[in-house]
Protein backbone atom coordinates (compact mmCIF):
# COMPACT_ATOMS: atom_id res chain seq x y z
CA UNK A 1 0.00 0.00 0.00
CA UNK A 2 1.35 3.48 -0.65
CA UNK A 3 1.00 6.31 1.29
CA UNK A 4 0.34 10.13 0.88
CA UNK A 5 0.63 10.80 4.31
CA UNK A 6 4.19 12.64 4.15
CA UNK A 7 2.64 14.77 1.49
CA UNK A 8 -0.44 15.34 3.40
CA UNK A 9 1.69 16.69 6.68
CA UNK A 10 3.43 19.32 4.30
CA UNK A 11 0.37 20.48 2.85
CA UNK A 12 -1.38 21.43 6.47
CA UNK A 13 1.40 23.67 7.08
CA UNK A 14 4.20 21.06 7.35
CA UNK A 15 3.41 18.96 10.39
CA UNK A 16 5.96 17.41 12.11
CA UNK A 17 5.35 13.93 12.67
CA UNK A 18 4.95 14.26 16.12
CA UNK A 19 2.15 17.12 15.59
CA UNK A 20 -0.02 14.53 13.80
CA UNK A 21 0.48 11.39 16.16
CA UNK A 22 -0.64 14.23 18.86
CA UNK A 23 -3.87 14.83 16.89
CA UNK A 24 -4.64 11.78 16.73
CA UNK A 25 -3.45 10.22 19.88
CA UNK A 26 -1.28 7.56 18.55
CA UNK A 27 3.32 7.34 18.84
CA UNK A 28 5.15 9.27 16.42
CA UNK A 29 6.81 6.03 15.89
CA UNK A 30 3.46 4.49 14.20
CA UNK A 31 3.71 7.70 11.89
CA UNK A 32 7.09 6.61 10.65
CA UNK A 33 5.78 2.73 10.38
CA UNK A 34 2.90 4.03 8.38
CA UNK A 35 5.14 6.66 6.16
CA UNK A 36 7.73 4.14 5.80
CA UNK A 37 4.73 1.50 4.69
CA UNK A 38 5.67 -1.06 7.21
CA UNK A 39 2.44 -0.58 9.31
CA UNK A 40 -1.41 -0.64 7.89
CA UNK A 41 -3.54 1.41 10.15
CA UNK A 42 -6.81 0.61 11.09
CA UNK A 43 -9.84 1.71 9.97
CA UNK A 44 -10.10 3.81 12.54
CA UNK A 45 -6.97 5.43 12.56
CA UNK A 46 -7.08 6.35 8.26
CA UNK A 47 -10.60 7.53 8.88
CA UNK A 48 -9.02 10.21 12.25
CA UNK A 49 -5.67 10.91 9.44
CA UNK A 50 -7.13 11.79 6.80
CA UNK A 51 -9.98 14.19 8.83
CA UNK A 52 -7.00 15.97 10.31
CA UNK A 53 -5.50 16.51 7.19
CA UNK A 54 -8.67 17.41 5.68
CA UNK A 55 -8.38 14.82 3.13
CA UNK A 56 -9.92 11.36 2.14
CA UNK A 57 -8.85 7.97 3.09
CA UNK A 58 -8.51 7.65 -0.86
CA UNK A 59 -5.88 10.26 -0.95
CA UNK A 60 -3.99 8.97 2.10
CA UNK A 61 -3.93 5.34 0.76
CA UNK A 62 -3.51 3.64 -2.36
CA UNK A 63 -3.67 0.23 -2.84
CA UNK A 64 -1.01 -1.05 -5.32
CA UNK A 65 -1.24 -4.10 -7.23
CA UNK A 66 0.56 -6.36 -5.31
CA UNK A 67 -2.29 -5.59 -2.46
CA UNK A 68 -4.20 -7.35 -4.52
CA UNK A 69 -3.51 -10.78 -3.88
């Protein structure tokens, strides 16, 4: 899965990582695990991301082919 979230950050004034695991209550260290695309979040968590971003799961997330198995 690829991720926009890097991207995202930037955009809302360039976030630090930390900044965003604040928001949404989670370890800057999941940020990096997520960024880095060795950690899926939950539902839950995409859904709180991508409102603080002011974004869509869609944009945060893209499956890639190889997801597809």
């Amino acid at each position: 899965m690829k991720t926009n979230l890097r991207k995202f950050r930037f955009l809302q004034g360039e976030l630090t990582q930390q900044q965003l695991a604040d928001m949404v209550m989670i370890s800057r260290q999941t940020i990096v695990s997520i960024e880095g695309g060795d950690y899926a979040p939950s539902v839950k968590l995409a859904l709180l991301l991508a409102e603080k971003l002011g974004t869509t799961v869609e944009e945060l997330f893209i499956l890639e082919e190889k997801d597809h198995v």
